[in-house]
PDB file of N, CA and C in Angstrom:
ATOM      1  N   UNK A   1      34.489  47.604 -20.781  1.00  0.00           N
ATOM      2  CA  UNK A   1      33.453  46.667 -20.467  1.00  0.00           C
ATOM      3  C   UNK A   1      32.384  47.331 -19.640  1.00  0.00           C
ATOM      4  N   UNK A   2      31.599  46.375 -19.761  1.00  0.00           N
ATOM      5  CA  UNK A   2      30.156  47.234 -18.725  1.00  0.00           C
ATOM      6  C   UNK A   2      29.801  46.547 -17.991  1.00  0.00           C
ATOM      7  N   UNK A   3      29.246  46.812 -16.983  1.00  0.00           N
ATOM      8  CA  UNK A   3      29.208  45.994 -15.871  1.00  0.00           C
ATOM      9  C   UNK A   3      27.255  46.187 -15.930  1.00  0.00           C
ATOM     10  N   UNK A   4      26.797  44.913 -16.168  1.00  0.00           N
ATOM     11  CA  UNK A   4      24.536  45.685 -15.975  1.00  0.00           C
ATOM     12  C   UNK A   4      24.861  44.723 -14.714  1.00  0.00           C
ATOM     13  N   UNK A   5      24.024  44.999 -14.089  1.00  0.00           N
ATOM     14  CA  UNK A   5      23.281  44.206 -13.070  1.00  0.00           C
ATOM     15  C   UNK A   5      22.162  43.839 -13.068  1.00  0.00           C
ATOM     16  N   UNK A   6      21.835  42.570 -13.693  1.00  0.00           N
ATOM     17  CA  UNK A   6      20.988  41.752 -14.122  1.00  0.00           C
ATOM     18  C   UNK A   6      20.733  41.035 -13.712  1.00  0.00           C
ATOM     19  N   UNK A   7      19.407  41.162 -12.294  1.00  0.00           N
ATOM     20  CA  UNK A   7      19.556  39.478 -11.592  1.00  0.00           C
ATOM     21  C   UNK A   7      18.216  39.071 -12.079  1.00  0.00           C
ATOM     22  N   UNK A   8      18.350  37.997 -12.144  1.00  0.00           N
ATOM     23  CA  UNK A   8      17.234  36.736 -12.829  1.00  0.00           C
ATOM     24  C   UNK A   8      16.205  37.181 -12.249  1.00  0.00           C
ATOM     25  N   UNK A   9      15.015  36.887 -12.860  1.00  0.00           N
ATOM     26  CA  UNK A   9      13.711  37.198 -11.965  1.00  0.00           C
ATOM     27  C   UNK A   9      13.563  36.400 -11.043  1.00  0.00           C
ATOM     28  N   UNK A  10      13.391  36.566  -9.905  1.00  0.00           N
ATOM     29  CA  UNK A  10      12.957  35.623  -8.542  1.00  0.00           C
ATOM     30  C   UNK A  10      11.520  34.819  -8.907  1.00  0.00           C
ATOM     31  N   UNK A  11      11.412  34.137  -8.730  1.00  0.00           N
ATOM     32  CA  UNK A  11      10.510  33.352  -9.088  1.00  0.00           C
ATOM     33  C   UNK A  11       9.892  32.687  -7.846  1.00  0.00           C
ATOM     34  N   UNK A  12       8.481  32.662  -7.744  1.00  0.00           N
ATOM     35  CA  UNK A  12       7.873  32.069  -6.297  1.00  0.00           C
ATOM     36  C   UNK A  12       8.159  30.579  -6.333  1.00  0.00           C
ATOM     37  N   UNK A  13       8.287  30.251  -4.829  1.00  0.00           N
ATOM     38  CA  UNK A  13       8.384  28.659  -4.877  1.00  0.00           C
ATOM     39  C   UNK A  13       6.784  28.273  -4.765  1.00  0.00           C
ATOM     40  N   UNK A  14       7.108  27.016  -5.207  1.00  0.00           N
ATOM     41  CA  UNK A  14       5.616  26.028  -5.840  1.00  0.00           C
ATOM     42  C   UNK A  14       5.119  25.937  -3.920  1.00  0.00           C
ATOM     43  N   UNK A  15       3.734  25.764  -3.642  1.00  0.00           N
ATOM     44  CA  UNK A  15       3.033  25.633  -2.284  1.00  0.00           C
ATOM     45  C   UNK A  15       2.208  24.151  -2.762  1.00  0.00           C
ATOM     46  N   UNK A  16       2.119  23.257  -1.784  1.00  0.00           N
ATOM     47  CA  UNK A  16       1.388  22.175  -1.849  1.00  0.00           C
ATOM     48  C   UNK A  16      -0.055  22.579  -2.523  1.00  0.00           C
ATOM     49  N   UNK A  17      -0.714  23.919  -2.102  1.00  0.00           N
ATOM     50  CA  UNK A  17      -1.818  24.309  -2.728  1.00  0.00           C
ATOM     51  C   UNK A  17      -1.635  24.618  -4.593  1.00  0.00           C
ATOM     52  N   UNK A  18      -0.457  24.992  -5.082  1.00  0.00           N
ATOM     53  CA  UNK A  18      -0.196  24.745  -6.536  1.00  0.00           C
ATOM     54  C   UNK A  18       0.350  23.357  -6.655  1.00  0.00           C
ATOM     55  N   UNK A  19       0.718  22.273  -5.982  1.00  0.00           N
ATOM     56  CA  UNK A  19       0.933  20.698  -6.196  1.00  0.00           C
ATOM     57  C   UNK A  19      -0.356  19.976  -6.701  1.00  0.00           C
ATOM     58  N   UNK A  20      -0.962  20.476  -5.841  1.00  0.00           N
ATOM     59  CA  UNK A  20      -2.597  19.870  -5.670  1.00  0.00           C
ATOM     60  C   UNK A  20      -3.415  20.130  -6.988  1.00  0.00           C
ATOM     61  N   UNK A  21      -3.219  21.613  -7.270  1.00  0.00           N
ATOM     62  CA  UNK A  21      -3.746  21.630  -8.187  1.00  0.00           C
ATOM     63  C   UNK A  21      -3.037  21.222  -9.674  1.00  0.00           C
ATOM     64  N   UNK A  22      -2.020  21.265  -9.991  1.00  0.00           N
ATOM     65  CA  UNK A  22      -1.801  20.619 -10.887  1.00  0.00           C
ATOM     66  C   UNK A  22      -1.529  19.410 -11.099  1.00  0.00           C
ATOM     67  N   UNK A  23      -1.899  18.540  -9.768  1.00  0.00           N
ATOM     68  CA  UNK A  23      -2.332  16.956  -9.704  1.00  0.00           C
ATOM     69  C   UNK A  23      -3.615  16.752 -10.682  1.00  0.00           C
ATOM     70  N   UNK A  24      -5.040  17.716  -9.980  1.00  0.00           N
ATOM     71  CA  UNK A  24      -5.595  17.838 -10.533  1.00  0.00           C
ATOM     72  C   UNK A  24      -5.660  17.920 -12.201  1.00  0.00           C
ATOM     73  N   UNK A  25      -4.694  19.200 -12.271  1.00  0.00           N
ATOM     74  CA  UNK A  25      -5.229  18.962 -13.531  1.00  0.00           C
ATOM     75  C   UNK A  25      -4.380  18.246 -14.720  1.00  0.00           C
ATOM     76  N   UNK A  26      -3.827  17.031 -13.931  1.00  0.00           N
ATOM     77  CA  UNK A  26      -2.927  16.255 -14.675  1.00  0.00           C
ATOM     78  C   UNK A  26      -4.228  14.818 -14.440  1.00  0.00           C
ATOM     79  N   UNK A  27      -5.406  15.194 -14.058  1.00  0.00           N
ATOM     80  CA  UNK A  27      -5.854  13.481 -13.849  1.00  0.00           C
ATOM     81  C   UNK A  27      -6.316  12.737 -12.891  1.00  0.00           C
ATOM     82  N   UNK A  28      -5.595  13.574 -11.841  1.00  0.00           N
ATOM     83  CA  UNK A  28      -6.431  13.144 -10.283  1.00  0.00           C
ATOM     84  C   UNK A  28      -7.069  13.686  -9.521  1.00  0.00           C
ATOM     85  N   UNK A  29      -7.680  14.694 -10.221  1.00  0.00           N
ATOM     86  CA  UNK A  29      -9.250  15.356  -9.917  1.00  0.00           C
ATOM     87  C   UNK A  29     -10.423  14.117  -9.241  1.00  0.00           C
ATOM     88  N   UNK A  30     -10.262  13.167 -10.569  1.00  0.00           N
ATOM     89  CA  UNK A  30     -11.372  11.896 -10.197  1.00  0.00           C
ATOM     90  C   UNK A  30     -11.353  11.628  -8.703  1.00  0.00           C
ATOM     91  N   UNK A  31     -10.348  11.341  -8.056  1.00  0.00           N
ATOM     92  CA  UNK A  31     -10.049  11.024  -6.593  1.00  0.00           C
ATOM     93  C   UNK A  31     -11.061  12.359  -5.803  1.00  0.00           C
ATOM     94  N   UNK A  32     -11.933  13.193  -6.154  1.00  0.00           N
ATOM     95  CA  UNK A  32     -12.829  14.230  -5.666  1.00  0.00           C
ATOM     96  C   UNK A  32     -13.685  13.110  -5.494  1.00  0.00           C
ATOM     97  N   UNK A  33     -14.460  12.284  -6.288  1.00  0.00           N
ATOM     98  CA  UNK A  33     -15.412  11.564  -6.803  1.00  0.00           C
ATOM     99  C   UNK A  33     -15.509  10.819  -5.688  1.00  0.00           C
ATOM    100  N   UNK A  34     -14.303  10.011  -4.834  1.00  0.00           N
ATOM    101  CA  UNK A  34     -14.161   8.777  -3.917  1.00  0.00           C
ATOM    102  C   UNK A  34     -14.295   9.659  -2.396  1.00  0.00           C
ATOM    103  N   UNK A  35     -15.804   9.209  -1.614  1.00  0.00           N
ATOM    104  CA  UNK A  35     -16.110   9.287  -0.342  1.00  0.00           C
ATOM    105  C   UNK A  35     -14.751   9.599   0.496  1.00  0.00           C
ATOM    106  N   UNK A  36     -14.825  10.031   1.823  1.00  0.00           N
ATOM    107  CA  UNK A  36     -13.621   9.668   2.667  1.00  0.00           C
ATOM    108  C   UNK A  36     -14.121   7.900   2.980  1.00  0.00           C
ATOM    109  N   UNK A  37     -15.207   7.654   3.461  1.00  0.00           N
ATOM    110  CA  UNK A  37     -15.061   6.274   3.616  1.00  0.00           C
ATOM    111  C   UNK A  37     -14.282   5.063   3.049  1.00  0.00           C
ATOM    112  N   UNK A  38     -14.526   5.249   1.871  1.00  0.00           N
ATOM    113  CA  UNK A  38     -13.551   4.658   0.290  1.00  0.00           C
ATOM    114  C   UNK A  38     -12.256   5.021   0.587  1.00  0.00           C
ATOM    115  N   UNK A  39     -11.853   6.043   0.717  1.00  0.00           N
ATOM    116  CA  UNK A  39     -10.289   6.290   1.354  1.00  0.00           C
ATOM    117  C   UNK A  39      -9.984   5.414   1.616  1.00  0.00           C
ATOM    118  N   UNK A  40     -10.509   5.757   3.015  1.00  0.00           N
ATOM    119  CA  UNK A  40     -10.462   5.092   4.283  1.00  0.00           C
ATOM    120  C   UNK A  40     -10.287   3.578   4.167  1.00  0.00           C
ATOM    121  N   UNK A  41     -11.050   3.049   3.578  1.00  0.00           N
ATOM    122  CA  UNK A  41     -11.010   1.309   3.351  1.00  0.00           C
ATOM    123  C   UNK A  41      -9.757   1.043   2.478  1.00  0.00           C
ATOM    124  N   UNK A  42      -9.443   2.129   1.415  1.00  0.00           N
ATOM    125  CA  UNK A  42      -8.203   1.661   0.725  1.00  0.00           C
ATOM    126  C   UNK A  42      -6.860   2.118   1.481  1.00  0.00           C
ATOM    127  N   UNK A  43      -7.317   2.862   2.519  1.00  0.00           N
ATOM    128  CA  UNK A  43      -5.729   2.630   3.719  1.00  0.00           C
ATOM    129  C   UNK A  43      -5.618   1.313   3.884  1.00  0.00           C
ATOM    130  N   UNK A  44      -6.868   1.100   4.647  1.00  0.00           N
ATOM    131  CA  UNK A  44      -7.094   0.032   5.774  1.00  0.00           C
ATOM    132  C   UNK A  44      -6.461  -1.496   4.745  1.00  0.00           C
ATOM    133  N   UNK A  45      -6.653  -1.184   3.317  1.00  0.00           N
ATOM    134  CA  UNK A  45      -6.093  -2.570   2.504  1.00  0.00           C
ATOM    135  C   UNK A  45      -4.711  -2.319   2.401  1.00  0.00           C
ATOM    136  N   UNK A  46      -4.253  -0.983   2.166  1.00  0.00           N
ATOM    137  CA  UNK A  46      -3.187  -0.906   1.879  1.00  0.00           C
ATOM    138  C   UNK A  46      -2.064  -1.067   3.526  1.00  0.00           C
ATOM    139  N   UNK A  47      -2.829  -1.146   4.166  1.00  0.00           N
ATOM    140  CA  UNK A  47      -1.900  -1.451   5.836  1.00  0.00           C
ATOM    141  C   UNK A  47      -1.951  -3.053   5.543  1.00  0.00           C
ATOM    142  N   UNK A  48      -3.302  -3.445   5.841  1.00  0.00           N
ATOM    143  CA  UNK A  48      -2.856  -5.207   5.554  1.00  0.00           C
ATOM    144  C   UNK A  48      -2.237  -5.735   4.817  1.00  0.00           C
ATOM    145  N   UNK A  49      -2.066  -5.139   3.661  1.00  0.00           N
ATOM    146  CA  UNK A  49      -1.500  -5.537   2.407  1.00  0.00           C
ATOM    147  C   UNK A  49       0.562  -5.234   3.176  1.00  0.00           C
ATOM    148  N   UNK A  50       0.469  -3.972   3.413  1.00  0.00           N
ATOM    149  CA  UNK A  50       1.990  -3.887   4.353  1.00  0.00           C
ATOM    150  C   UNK A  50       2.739  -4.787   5.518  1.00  0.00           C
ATOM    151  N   UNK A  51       1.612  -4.702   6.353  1.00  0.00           N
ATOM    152  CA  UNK A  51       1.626  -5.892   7.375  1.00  0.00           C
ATOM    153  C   UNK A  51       2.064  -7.712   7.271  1.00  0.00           C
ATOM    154  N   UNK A  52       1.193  -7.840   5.962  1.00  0.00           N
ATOM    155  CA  UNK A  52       1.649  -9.576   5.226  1.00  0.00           C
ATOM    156  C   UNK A  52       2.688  -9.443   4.642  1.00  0.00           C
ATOM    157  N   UNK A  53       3.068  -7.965   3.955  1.00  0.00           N
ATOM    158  CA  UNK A  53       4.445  -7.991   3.240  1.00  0.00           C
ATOM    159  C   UNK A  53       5.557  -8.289   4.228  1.00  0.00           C
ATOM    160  N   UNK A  54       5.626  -7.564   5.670  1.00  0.00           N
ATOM    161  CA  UNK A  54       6.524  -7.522   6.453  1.00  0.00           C
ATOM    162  C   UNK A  54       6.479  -9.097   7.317  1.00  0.00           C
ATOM    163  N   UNK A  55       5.609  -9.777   7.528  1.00  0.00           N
ATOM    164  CA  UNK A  55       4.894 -11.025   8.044  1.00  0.00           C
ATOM    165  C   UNK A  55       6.142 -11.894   6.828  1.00  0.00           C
ATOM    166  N   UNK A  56       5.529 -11.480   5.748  1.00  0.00           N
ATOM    167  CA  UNK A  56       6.431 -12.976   4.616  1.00  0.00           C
ATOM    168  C   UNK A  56       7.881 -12.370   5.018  1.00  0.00           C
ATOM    169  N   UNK A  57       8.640 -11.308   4.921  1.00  0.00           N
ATOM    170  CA  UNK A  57      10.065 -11.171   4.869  1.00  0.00           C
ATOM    171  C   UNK A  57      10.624 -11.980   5.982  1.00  0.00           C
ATOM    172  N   UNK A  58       9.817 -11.623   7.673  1.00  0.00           N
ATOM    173  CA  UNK A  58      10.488 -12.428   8.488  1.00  0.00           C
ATOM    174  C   UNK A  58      10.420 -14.172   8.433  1.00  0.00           C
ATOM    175  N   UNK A  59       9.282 -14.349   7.435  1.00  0.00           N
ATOM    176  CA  UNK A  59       9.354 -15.718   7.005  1.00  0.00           C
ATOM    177  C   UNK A  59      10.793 -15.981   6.194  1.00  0.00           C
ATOM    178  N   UNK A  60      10.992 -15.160   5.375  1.00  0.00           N
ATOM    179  CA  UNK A  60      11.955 -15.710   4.427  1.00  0.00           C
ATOM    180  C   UNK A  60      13.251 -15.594   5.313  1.00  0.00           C
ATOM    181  N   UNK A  61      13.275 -14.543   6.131  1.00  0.00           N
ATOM    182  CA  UNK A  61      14.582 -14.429   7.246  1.00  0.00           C
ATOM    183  C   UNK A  61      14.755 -15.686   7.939  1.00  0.00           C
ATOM    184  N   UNK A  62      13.625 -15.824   8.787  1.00  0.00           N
ATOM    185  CA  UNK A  62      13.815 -17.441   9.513  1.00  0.00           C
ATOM    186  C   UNK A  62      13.994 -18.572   8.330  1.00  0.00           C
ATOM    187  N   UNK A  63      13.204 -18.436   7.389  1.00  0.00           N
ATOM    188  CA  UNK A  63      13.980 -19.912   6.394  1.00  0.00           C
ATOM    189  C   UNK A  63      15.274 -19.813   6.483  1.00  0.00           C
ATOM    190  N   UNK A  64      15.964 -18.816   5.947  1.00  0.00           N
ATOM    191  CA  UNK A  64      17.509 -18.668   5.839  1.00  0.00           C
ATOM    192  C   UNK A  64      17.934 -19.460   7.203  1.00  0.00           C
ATOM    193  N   UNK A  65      18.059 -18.756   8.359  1.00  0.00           N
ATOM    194  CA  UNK A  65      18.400 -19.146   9.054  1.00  0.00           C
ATOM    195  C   UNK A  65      18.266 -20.706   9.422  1.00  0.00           C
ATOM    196  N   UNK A  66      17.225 -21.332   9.190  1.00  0.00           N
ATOM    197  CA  UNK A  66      16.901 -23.083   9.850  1.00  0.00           C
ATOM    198  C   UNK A  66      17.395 -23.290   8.741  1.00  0.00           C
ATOM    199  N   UNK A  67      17.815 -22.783   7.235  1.00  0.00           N
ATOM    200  CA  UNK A  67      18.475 -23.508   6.603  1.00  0.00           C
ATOM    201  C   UNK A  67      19.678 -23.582   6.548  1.00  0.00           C
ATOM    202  N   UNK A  68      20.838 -22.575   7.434  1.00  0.00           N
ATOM    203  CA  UNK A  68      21.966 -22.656   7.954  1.00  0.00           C
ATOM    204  C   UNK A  68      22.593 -23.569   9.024  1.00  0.00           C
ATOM    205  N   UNK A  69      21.426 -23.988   9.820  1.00  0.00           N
ATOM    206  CA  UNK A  69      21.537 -25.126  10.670  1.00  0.00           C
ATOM    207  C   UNK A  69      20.838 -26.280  10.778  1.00  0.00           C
ATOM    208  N   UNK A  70      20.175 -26.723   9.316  1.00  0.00           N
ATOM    209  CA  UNK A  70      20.130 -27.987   8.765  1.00  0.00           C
ATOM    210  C   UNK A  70      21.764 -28.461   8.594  1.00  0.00           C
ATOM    211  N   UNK A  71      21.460 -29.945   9.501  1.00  0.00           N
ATOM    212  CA  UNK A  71      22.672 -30.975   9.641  1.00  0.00           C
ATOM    213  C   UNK A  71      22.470 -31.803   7.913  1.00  0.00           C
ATOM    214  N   UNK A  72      21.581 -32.586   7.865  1.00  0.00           N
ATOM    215  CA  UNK A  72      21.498 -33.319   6.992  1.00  0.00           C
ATOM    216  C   UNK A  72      20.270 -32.530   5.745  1.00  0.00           C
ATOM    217  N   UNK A  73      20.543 -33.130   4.505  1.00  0.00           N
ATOM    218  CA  UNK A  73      19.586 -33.430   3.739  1.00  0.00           C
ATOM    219  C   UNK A  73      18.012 -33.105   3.414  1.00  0.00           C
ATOM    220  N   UNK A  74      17.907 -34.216   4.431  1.00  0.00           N
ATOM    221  CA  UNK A  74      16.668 -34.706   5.018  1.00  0.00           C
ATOM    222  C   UNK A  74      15.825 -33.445   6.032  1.00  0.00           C
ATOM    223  N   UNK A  75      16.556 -32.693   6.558  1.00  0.00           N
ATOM    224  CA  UNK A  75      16.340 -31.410   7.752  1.00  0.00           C
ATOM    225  C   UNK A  75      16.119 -30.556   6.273  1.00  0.00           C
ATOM    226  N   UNK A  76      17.415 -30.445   5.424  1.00  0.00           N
ATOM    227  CA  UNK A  76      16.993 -29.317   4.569  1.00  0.00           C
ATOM    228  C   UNK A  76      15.513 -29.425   3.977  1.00  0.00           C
ATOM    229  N   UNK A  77      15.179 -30.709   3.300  1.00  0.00           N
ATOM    230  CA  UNK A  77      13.957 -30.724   2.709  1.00  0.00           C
ATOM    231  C   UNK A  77      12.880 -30.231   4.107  1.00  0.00           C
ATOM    232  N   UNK A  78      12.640 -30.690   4.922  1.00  0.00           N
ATOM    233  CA  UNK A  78      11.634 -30.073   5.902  1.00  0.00           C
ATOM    234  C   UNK A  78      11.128 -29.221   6.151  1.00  0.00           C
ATOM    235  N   UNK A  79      12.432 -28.532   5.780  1.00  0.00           N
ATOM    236  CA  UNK A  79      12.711 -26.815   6.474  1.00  0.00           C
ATOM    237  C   UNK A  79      11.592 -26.225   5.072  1.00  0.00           C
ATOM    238  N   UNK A  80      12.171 -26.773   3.884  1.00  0.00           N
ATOM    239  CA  UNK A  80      11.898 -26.491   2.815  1.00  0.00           C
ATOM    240  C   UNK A  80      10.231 -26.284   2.569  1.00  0.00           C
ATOM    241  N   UNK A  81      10.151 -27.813   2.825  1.00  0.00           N
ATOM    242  CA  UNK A  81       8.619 -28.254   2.613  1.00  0.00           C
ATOM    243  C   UNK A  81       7.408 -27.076   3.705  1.00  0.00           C
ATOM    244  N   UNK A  82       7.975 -27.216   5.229  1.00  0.00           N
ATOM    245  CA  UNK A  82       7.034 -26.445   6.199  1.00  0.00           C
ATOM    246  C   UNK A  82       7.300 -25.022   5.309  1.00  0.00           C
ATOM    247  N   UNK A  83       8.145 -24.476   4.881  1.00  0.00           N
ATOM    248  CA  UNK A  83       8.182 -22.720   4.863  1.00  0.00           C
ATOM    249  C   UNK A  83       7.194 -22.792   3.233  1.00  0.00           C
ATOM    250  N   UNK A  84       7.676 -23.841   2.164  1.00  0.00           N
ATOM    251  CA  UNK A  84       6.182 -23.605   1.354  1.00  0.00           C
ATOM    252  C   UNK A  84       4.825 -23.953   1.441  1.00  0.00           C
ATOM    253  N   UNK A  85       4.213 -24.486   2.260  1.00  0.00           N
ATOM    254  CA  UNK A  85       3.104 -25.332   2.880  1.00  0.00           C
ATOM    255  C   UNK A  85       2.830 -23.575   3.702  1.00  0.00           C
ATOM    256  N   UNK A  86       3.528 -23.290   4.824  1.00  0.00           N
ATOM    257  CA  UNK A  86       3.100 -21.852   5.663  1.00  0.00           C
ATOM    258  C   UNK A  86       2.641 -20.895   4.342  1.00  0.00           C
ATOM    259  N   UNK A  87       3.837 -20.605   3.549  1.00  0.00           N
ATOM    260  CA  UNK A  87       3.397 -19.658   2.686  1.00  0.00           C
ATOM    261  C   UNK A  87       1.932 -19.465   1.574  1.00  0.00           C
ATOM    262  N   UNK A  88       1.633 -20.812   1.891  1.00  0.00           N
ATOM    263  CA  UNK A  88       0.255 -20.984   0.523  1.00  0.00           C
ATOM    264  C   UNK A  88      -0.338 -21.169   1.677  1.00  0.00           C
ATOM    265  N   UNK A  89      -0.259 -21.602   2.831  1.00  0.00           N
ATOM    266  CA  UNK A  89      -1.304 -21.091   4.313  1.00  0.00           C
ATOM    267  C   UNK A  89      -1.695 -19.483   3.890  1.00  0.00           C
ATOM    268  N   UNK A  90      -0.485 -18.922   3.979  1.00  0.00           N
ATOM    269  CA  UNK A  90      -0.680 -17.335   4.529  1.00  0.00           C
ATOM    270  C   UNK A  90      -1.245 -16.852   3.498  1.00  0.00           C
ATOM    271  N   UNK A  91      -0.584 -17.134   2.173  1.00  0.00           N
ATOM    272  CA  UNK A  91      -0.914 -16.152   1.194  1.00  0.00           C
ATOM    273  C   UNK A  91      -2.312 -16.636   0.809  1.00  0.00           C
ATOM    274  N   UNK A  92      -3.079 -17.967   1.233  1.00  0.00           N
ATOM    275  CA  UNK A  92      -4.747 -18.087   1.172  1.00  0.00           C
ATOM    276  C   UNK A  92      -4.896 -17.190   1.444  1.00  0.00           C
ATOM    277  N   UNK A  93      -5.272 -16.782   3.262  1.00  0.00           N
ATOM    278  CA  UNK A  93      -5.488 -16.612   3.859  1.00  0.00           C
ATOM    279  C   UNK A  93      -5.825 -15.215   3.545  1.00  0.00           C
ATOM    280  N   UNK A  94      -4.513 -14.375   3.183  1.00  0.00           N
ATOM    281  CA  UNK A  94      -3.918 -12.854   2.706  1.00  0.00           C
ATOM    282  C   UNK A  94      -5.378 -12.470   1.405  1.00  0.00           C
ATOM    283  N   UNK A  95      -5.169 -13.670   0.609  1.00  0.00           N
ATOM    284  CA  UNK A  95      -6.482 -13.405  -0.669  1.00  0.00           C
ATOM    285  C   UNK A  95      -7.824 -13.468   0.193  1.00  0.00           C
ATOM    286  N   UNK A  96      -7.798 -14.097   1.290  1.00  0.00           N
ATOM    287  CA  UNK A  96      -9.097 -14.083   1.886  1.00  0.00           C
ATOM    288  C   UNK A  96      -9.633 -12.648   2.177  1.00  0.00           C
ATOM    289  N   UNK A  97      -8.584 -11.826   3.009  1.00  0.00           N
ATOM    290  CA  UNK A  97      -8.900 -11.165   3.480  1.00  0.00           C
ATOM    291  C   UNK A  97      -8.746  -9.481   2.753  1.00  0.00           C
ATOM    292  N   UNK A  98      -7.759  -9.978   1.846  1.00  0.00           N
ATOM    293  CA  UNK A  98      -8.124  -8.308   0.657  1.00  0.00           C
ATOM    294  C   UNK A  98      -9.528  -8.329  -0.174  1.00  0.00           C
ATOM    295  N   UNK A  99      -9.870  -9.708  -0.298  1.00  0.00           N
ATOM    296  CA  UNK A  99     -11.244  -9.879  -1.329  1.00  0.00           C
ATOM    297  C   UNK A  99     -12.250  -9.331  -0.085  1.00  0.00           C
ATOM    298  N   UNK A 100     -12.589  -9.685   1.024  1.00  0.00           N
ATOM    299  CA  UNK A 100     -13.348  -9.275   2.274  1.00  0.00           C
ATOM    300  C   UNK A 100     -12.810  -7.445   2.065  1.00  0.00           C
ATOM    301  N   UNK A 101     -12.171  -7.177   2.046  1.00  0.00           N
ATOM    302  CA  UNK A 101     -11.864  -5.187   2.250  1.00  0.00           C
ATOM    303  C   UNK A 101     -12.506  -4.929   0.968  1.00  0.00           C
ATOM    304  N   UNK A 102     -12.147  -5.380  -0.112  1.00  0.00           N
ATOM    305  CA  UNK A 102     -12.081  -4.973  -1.614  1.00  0.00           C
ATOM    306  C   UNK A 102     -13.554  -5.232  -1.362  1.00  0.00           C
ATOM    307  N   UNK A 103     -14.359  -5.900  -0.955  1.00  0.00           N
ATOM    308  CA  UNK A 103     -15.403  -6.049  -1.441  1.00  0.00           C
ATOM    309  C   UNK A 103     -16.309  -5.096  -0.831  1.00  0.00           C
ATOM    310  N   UNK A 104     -15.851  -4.141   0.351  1.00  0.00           N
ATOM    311  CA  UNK A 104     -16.508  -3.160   1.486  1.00  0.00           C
ATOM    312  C   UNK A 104     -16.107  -2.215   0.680  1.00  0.00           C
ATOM    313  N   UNK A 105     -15.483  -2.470  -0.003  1.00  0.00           N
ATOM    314  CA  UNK A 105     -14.303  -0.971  -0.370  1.00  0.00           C
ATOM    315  C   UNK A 105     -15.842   0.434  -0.682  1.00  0.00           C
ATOM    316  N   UNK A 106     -16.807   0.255  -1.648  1.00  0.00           N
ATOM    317  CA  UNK A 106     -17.360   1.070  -2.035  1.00  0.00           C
ATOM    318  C   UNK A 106     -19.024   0.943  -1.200  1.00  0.00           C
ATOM    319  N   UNK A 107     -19.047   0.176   0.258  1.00  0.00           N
ATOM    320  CA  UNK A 107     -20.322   0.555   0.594  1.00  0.00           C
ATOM    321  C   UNK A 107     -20.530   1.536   1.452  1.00  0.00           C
ATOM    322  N   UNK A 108     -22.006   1.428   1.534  1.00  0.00           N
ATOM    323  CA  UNK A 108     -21.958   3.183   2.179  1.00  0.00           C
ATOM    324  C   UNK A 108     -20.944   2.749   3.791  1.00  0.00           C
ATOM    325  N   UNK A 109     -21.185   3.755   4.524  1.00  0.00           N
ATOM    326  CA  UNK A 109     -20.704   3.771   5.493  1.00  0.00           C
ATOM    327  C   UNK A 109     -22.070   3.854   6.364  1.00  0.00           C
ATOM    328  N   UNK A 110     -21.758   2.804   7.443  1.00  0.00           N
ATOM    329  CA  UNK A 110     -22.767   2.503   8.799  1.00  0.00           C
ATOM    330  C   UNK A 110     -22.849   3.727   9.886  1.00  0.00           C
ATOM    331  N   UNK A 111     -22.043   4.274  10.328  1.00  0.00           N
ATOM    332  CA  UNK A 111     -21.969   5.270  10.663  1.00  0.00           C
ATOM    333  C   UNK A 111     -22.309   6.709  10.405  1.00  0.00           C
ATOM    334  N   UNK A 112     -22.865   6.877   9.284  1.00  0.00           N
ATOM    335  CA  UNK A 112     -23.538   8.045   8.859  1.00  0.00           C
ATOM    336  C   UNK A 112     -24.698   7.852   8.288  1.00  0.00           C
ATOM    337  N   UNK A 113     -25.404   8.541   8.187  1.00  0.00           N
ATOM    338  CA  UNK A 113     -27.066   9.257   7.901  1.00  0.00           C
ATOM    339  C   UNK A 113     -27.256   9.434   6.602  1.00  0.00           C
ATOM    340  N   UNK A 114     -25.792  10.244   6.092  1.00  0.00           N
ATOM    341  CA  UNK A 114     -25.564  10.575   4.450  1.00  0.00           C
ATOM    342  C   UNK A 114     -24.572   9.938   4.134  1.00  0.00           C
ATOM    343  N   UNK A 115     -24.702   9.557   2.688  1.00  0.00           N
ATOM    344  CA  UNK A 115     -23.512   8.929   2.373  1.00  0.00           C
ATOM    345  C   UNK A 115     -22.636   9.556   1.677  1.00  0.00           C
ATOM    346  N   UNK A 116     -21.369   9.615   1.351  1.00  0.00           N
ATOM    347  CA  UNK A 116     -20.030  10.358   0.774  1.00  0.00           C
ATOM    348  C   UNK A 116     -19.555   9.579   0.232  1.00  0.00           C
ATOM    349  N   UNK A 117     -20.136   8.403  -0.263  1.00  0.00           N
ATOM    350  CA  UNK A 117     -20.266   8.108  -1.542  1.00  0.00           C
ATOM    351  C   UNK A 117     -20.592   8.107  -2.827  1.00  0.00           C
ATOM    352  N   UNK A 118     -19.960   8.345  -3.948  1.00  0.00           N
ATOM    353  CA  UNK A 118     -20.697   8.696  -5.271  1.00  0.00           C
ATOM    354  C   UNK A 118     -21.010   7.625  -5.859  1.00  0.00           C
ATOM    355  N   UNK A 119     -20.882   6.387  -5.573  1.00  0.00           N
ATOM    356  CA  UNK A 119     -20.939   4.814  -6.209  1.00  0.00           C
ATOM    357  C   UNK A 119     -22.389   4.509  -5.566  1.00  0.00           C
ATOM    358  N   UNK A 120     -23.343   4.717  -5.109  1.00  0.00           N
ATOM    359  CA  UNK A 120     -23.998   4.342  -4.137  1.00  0.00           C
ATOM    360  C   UNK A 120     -25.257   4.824  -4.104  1.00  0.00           C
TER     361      UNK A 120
END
């Protein structure tokens, strides 16, 4: 028998700078196109948008609970009625305020001289 010593070619590991680019060139180049401002506003939706998500769960946590210590019936429906009545409160409220971001989303920015916007 023969013994080769044949080790595999080592191969470089991938760097966020080759991630990036073959983001790019899979499609999300376009995202060059969007200002930092525009970013910026689609954090700022995507936090509120997080914030109401975490807002409704402790809603649905406390329903559970007042519905574990409904005595009667009559308590259950209450419990029932206030937690859907809050929720079409909040979730107005929630459409109020993504249509208000969404609608800033692409203006220039007040704070600068030039804009870094390409929509604009």
């Amino acid at each position: 028998m023969q013994c080769t010593d044949k080790h595999p070619k080592e191969t470089k590991q991938p760097t966020v700078t080759d991630a990036m680019s073959q983001w790019q060139a899979a499609g999300l180049g376009a995202l060059n196109w969007f200002g930092v401002s525009s970013i910026e506003r689609m954090s700022d939706m995507g936090a509120e948008w997080m914030t109401f998500v975490a807002e409704r769960v402790r809603e649905d946590v406390a329903l559970q609970h007042s519905l574990l210590h409904a005595k009667t019936p009559a308590e259950v429906q209450e419990v029932q009625l206030a937690f859907l009545q809050k929720a079409i409160d909040q979730y107005t409220a929630e459409t109020g305020k993504m249509i208000e971001l969404s609608s800033k989303l692409f203006e220039p920015s007040a704070d600068k001289e030039t804009n870094d916007n390409v929509n604009v």
